[in-house]
N, C-alpha and C. Protein backbone atom coordinates (compact mmCIF):
# COMPACT_ATOMS: atom_id res chain seq x y z
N UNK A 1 -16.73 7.50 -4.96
CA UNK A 1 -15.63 6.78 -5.58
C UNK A 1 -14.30 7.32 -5.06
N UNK A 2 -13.20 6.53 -4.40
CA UNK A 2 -12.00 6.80 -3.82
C UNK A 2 -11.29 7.24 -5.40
N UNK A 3 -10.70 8.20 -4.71
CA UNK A 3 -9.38 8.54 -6.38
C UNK A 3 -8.22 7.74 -6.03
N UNK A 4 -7.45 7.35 -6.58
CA UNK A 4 -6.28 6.74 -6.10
C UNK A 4 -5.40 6.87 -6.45
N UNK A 5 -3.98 7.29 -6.25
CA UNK A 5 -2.84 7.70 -6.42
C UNK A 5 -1.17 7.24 -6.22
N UNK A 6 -0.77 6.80 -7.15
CA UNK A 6 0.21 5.98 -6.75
C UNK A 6 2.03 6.78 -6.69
N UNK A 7 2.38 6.62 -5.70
CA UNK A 7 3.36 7.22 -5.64
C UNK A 7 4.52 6.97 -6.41
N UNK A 8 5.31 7.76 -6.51
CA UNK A 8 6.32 7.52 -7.70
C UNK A 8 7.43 6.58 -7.46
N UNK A 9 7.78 5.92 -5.95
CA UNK A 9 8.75 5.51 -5.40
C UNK A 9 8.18 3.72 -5.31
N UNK A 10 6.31 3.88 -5.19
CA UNK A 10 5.78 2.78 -5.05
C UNK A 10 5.94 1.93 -6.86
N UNK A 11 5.83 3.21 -7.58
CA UNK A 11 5.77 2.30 -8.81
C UNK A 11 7.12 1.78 -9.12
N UNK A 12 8.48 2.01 -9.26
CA UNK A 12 9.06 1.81 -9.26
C UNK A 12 9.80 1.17 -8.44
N UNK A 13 9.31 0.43 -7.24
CA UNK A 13 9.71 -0.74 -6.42
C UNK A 13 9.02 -1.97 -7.02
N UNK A 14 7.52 -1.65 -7.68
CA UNK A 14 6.86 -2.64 -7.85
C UNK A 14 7.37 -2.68 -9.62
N UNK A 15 8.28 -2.33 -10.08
CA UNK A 15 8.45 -3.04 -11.49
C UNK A 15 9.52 -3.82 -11.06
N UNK A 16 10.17 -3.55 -10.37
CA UNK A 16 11.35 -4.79 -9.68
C UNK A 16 10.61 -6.21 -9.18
N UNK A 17 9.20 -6.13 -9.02
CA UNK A 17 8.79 -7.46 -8.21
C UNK A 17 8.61 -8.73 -9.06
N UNK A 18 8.98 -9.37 -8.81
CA UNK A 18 8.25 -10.73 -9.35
C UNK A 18 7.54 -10.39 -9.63
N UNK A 19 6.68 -11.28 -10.79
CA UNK A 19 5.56 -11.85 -11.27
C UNK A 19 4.41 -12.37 -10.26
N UNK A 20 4.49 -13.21 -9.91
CA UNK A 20 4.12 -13.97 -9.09
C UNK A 20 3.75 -13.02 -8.00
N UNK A 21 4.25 -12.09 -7.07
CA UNK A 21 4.29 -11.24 -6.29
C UNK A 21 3.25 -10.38 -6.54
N UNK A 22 3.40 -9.83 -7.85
CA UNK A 22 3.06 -8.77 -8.12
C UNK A 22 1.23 -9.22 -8.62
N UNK A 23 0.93 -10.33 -8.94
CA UNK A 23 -0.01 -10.89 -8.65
C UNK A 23 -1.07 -10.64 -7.63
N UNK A 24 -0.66 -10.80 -6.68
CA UNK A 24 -0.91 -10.57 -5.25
C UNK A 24 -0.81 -9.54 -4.76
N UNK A 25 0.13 -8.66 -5.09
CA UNK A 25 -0.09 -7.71 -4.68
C UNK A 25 -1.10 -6.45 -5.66
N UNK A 26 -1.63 -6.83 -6.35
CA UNK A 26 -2.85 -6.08 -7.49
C UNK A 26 -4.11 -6.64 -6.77
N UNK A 27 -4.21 -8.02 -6.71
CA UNK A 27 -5.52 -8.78 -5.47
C UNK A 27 -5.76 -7.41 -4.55
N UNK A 28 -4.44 -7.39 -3.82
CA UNK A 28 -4.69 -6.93 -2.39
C UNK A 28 -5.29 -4.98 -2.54
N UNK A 29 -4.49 -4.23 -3.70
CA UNK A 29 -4.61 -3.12 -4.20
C UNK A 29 -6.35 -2.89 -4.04
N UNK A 30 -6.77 -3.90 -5.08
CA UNK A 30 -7.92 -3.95 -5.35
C UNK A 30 -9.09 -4.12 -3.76
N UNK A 31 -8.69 -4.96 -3.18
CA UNK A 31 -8.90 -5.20 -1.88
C UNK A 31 -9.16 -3.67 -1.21
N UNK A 32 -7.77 -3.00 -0.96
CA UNK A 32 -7.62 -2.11 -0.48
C UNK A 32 -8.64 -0.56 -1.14
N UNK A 33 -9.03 -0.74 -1.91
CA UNK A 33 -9.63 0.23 -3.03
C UNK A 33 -11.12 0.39 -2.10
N UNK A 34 -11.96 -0.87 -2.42
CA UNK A 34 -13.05 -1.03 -1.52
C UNK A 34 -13.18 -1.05 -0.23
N UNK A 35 -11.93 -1.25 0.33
CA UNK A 35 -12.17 -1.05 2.00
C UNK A 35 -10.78 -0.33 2.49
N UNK A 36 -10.69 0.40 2.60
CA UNK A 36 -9.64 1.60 2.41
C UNK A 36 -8.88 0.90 3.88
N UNK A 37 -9.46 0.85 4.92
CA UNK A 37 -9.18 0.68 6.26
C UNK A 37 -9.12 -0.56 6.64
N UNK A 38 -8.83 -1.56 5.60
CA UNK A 38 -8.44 -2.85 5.71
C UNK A 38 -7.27 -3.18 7.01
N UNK A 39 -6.12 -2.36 6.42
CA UNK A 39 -4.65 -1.98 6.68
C UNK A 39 -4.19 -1.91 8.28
N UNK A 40 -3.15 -2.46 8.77
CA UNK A 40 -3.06 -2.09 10.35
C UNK A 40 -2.52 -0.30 10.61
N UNK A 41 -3.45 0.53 11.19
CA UNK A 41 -2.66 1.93 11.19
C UNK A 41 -1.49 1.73 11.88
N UNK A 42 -0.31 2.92 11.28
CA UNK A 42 0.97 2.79 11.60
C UNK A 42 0.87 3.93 13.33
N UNK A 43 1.91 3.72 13.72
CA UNK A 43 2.05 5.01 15.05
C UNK A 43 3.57 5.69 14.69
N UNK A 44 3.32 6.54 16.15
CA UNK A 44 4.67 7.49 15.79
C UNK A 44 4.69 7.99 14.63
N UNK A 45 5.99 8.27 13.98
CA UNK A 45 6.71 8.54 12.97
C UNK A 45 5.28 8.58 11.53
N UNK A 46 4.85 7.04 11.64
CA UNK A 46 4.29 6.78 10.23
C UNK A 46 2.87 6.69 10.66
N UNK A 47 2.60 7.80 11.91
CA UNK A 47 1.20 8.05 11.87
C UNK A 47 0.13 8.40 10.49
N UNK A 48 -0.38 7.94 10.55
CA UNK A 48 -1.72 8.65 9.36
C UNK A 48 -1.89 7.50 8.17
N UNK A 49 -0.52 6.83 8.27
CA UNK A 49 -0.34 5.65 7.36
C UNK A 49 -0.97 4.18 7.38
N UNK A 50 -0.76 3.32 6.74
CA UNK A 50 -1.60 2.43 7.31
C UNK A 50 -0.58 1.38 6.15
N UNK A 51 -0.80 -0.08 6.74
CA UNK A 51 -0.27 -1.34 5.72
C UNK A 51 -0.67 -2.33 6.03
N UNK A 52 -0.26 -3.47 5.10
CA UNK A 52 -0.67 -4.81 5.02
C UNK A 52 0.02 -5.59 4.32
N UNK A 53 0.56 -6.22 4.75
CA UNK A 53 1.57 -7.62 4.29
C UNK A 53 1.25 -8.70 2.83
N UNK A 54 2.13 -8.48 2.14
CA UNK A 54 1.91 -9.56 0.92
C UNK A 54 3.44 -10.43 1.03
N UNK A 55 3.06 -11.83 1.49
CA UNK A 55 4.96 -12.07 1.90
C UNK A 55 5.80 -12.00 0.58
N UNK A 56 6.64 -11.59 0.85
CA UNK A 56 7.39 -11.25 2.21
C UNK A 56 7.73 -9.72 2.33
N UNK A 57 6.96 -8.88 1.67
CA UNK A 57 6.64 -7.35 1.36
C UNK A 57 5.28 -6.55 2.33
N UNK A 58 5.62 -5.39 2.63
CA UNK A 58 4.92 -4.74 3.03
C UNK A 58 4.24 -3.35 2.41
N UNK A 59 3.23 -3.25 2.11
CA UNK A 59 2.36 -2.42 1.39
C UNK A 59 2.27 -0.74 2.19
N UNK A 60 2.74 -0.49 1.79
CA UNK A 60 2.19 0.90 2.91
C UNK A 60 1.03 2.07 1.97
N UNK A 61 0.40 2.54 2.64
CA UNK A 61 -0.45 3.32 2.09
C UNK A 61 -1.25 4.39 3.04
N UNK A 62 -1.97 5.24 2.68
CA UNK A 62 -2.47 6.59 2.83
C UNK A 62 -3.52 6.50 2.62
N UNK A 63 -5.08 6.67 3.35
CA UNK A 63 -6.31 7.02 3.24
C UNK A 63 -6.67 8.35 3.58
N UNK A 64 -7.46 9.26 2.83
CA UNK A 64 -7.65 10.27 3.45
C UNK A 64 -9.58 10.40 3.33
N UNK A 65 -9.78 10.38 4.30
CA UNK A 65 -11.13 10.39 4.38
C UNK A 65 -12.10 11.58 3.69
N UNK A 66 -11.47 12.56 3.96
CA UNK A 66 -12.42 13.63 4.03
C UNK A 66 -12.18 14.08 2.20
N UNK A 67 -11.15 13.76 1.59
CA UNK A 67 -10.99 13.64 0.50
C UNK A 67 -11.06 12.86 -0.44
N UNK A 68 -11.57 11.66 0.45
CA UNK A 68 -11.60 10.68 -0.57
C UNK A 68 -10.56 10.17 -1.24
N UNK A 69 -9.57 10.17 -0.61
CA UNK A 69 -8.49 10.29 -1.82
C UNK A 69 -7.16 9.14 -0.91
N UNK A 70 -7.09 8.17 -1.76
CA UNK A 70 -6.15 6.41 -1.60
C UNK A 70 -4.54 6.69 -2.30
N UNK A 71 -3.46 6.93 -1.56
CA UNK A 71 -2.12 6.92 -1.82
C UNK A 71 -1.64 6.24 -1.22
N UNK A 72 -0.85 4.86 -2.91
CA UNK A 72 -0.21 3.99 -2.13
C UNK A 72 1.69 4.29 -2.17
N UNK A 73 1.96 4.44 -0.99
CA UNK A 73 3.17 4.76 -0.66
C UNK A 73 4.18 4.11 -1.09
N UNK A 74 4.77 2.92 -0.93
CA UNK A 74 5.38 2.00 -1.00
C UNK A 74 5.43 1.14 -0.73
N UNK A 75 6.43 -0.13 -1.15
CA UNK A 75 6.41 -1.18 -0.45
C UNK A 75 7.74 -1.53 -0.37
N UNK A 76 7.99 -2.84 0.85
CA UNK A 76 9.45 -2.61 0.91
C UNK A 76 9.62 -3.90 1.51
N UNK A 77 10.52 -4.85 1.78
CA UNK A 77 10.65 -6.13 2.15
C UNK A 77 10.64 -6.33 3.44
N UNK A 78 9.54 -6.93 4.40
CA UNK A 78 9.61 -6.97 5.66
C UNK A 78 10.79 -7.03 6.87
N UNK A 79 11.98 -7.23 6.29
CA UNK A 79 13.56 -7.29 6.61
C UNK A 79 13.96 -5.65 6.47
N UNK A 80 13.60 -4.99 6.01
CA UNK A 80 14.21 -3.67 5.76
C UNK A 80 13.68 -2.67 6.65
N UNK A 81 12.77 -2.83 7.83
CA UNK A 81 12.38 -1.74 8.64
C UNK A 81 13.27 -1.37 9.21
C-alpha cells in the first residue's frame, strides 16, 4: 500500500480551485494512487518529479519507490512555468 502525502503548498492551492476542477483533479489523485508512474517524469531542475495535466493546471508529484511513499507537490496553472 503507497502512503501518501500531501504537501502543504499543494493543499492550499487546491482550496482556491474550483469546484468543478477540483473534481477532476481527486479522479486523477486517485488515478495516480494506483499507478504511481502514470505522470510524464520531469528533467533537470525537477528531476525525480513527475506530472500530469488537469486543464488548465498541472499536478506535480513525487514517487518514491523504495519507500513506497506518493507526495503530491503542487499544482499550478499551465501559464505559470
Amino acid at each position: 500500500m503507497v502512503e501518501v502525502i500531501f504537501a502543504e503548498r499543494f493543499e492550499r492551492v487546491l482550496r482556491k480551485i474550483d469546484e468543478s476542477v477540483k473534481i477532476k483533479i481527486k479522479k486523477l489523485i486517485r488515478k495516480i494512487i494506483d499507478v504511481p508512474e502514470i505522470g510524464k517524469p520531469m528533467r533537470y531542475f525537477r528531476k525525480g518529479t513527475r506530472e500530469v495535466y488537469v486543464s488548465p493546471f498541472r499536478l506535480s508529484y513525487e514517487f518514491d519507490k523504495e519507500k513506497d511513499l506518493l507526495t503530491f507537490l503542487n499544482i499550478y496553472h499551465k501559464d505559470e512555468q
